[in-house]
Protein backbone atom coordinates (compact mmCIF):
# COMPACT_ATOMS: atom_id res chain seq x y z
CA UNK A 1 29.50 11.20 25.42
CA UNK A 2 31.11 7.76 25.46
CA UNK A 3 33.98 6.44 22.58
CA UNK A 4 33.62 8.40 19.44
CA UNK A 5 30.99 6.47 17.08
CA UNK A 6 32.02 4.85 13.83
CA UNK A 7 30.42 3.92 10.86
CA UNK A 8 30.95 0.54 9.10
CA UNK A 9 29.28 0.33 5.47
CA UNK A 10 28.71 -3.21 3.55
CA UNK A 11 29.70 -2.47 0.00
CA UNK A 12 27.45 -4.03 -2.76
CA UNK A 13 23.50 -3.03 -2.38
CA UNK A 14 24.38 -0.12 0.10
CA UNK A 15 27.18 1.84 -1.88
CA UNK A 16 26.87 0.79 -5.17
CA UNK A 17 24.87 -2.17 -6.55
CA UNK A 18 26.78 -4.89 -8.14
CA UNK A 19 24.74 -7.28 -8.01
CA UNK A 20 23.53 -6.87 -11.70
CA UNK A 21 26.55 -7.73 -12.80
CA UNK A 22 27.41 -11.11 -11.48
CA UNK A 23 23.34 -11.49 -12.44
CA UNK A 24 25.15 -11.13 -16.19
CA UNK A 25 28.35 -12.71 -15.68
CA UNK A 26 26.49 -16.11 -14.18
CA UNK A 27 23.67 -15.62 -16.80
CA UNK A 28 26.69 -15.71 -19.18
CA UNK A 29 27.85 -18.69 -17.98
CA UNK A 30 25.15 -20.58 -17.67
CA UNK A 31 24.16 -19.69 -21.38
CA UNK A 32 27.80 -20.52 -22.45
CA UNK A 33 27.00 -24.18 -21.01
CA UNK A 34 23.55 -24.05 -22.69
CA UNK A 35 20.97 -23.18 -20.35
CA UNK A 36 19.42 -20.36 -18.55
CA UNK A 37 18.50 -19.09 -15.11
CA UNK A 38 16.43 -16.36 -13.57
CA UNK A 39 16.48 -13.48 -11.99
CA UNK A 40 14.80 -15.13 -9.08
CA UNK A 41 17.11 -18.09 -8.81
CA UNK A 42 19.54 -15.16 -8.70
CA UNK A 43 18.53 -13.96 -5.42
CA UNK A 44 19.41 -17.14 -3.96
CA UNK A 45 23.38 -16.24 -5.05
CA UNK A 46 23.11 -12.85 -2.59
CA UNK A 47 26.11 -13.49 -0.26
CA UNK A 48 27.19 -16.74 -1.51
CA UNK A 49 30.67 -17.88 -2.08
CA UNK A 50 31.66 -18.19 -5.61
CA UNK A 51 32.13 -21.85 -5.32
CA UNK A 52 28.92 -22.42 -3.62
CA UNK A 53 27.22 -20.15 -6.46
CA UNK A 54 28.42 -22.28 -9.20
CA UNK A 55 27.78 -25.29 -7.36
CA UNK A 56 23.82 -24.32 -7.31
CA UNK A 57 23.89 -23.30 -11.02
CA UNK A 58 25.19 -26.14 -12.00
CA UNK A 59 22.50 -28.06 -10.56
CA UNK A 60 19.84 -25.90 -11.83
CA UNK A 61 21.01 -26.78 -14.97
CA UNK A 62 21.53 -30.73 -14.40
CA UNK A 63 25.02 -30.49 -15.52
CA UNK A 64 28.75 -31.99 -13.82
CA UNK A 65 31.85 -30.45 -14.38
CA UNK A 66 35.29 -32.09 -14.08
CA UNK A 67 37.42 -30.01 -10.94
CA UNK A 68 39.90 -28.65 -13.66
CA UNK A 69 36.77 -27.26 -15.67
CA UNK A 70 34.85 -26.08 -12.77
CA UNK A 71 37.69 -23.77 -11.72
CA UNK A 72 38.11 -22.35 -15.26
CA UNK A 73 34.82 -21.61 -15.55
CA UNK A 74 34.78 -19.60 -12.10
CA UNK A 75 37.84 -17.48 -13.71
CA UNK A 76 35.77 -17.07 -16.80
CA UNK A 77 32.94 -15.73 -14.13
CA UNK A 78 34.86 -13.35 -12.49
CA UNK A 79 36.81 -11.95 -15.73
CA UNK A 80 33.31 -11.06 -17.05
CA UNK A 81 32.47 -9.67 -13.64
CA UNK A 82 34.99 -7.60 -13.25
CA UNK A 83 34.94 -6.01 -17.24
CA UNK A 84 31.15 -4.64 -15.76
CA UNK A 85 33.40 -3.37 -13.03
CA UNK A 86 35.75 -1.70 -14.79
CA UNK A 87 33.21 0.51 -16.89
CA UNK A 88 31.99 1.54 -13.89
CA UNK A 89 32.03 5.09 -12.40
CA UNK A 90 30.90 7.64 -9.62
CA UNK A 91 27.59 7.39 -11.52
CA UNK A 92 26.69 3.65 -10.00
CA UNK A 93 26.58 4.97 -6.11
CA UNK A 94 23.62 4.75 -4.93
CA UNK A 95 21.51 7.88 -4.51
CA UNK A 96 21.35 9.48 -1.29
CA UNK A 97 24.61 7.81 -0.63
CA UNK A 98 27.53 10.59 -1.65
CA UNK A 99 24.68 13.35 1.18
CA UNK A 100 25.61 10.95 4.17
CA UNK A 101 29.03 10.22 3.19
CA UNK A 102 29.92 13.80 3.17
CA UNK A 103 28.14 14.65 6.37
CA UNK A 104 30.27 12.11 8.36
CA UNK A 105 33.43 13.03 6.49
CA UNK A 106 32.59 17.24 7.43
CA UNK A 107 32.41 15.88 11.29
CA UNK A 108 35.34 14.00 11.62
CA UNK A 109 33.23 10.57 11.80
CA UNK A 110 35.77 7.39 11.03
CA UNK A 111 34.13 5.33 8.37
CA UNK A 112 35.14 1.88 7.11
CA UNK A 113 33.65 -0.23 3.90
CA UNK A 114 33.26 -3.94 5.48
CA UNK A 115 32.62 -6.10 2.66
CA UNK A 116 33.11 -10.03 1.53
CA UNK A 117 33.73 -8.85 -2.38
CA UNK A 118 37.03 -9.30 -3.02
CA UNK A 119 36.79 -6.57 -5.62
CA UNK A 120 35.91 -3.89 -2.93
CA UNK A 121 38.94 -1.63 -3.63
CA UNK A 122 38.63 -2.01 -7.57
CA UNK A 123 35.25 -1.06 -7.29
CA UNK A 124 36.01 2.02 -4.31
CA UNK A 125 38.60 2.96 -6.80
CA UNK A 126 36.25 3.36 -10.02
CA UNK A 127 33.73 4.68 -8.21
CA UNK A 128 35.94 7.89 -6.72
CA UNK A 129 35.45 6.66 -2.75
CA UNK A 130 38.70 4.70 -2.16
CA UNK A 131 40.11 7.94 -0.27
CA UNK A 132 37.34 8.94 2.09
CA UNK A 133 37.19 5.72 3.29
CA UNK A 134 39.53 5.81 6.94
CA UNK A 135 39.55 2.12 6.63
CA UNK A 136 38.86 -0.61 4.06
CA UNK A 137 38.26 -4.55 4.94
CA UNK A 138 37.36 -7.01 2.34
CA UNK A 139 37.32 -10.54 1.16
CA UNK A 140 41.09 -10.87 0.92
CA UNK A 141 41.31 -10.13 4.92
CA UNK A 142 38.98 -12.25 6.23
CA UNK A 143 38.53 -15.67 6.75
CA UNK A 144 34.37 -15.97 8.00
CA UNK A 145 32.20 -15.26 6.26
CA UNK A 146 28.97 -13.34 7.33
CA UNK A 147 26.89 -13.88 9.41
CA UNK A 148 30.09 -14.18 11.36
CA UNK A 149 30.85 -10.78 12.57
CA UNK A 150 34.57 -10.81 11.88
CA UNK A 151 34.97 -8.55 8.90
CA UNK A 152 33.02 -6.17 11.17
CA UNK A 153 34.99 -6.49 14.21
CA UNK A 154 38.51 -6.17 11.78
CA UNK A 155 36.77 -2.89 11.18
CA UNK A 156 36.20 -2.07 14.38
CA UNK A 157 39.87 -2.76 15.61
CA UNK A 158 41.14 -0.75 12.84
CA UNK A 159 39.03 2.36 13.92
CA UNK A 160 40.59 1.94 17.16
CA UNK A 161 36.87 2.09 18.47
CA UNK A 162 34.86 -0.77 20.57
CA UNK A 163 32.31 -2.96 18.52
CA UNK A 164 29.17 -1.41 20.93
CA UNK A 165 30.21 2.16 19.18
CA UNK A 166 29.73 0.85 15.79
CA UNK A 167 26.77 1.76 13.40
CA UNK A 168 26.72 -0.94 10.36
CA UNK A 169 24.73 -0.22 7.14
CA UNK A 170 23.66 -3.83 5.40
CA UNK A 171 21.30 -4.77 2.68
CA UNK A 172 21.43 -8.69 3.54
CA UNK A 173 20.47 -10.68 6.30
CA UNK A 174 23.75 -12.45 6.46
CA UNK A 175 25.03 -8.86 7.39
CA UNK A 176 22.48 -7.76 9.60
CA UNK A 177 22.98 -11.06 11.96
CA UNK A 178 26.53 -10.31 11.72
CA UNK A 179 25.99 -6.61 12.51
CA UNK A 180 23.72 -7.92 15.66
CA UNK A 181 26.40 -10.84 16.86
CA UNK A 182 29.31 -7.95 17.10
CA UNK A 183 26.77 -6.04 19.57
CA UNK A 184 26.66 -3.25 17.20
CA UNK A 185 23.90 -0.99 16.08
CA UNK A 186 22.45 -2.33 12.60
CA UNK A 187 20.67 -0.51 10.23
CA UNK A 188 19.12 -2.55 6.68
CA UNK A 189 18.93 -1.43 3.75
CA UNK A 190 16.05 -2.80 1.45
CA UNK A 191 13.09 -4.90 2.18
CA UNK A 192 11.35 -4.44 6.02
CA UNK A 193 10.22 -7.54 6.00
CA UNK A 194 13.41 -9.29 4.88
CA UNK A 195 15.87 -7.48 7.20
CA UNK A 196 12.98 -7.34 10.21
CA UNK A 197 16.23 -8.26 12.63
CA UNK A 198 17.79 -4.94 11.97
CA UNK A 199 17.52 -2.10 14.82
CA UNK A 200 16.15 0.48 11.88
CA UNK A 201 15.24 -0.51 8.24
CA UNK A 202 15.61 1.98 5.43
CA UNK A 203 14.33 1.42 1.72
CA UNK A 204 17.33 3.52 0.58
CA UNK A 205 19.79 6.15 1.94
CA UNK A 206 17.20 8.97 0.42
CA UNK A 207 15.19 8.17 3.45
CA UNK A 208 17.82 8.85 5.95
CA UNK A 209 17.93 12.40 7.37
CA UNK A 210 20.73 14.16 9.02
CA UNK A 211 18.20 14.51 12.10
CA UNK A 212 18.76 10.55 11.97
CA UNK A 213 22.56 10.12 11.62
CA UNK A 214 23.25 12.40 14.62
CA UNK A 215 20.81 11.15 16.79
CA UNK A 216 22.63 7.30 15.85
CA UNK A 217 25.92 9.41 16.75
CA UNK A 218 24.81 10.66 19.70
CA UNK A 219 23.44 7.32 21.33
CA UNK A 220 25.27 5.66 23.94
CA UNK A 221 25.57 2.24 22.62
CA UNK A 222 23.65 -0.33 20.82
């Protein structure tokens, strides 16, 4: 057996899904400036910048801000984002997720969250995880954002492990590129045909067995 493995886990759509609620906090937004969007326009927001999400709703909706106005609104955004957040609790993880998380925990596996949300510890916090986590990097300690593998490869260096040992757990195809840039062994989360460059592709974690996990921990690199 080479270096020990180590798991690296994206945050929203793996863990827990907050996605919904910056669907509502935008939606909110949008309808404060007196139009709508969809649910499908929505999907183009998945692992945008807040910035560059405002900048598209805006143009859905035909409609300028002034700089000064702009930001406010964006504070508005994330105020309303993060009162969803704060009602939250262990109840939004995922299912199957709390079955794997133990099993790594019970053999000694280091696990990290590697996420862009800014939010990740808030949310890790509400959610009861914040403490089985070995090793947390988010949006406030990175500068790239995915697909460039650096919030990964922070992770890495703080497991004190090599990028090739590293299994990462994505639901976006930002992630999964960034996942397959750092040389390490990427697993999706959703859609087949959406994350077809991912090494194994999972609808949800109910469809991952323990036969699975140690085989992944048991491999000798990607």
């Amino acid at each position: 057996m080479g270096m020990q493995k180590a798991i690296i886990f994206d945050l929203d759509g793996v863990i827990v899904d907050t996605a919904k609620f910056h669907f509502l906090a935008w939606r909110k937004l949008a309808n404060d400036l007196g139009f709508d969007f969809t649910k499908e326009q929505n999907e183009q927001l998945k692992g945008v910048s807040r910035v560059e999400s405002l900048k598209k709703i805006l143009n859905w909706g035909n409609m300028e801000l002034s700089e000064e106005e702009f930001n406010r609104q964006m504070g508005l955004k994330n105020e309303n984002y993060l009162s969803y957040v704060n009602k939250m609790d262990k109840s939004e993880i995922l299912p199957g997720v709390p079955g794997v998380l133990d099993y790594l925990i019970e053999h000694d596996i280091p696990i990290a969250v590697g996420s862009a949300s800014k939010n990740a510890r808030t949310i890790l916090k509400k959610i009861d995880l914040h403490d089985k986590f070995n090793v947390i990097v988010d949006g406030n300690d990175v500068t790239k954002a995915k697909p460039n593998p650096e919030v990964f490869l922070i992770a890495a260096e703080k497991l004190k492990t090599s990028p090739e040992n590293c299994v990462v757990f994505e639901d976006s195809v930002a992630g999964i590129q960034a996942a397959n840039i750092a040389e390490m062994t990427s697993i999706g989360i959703g859609e087949k045909n959406v994350l077809n460059e991912a090494d194994h592709v999972f609808a949800d974690f109910t469809e991952i067995d323990i036969d699975f996990i140690e085989k992944l921990l048991r491999k000798e690199g990607k």
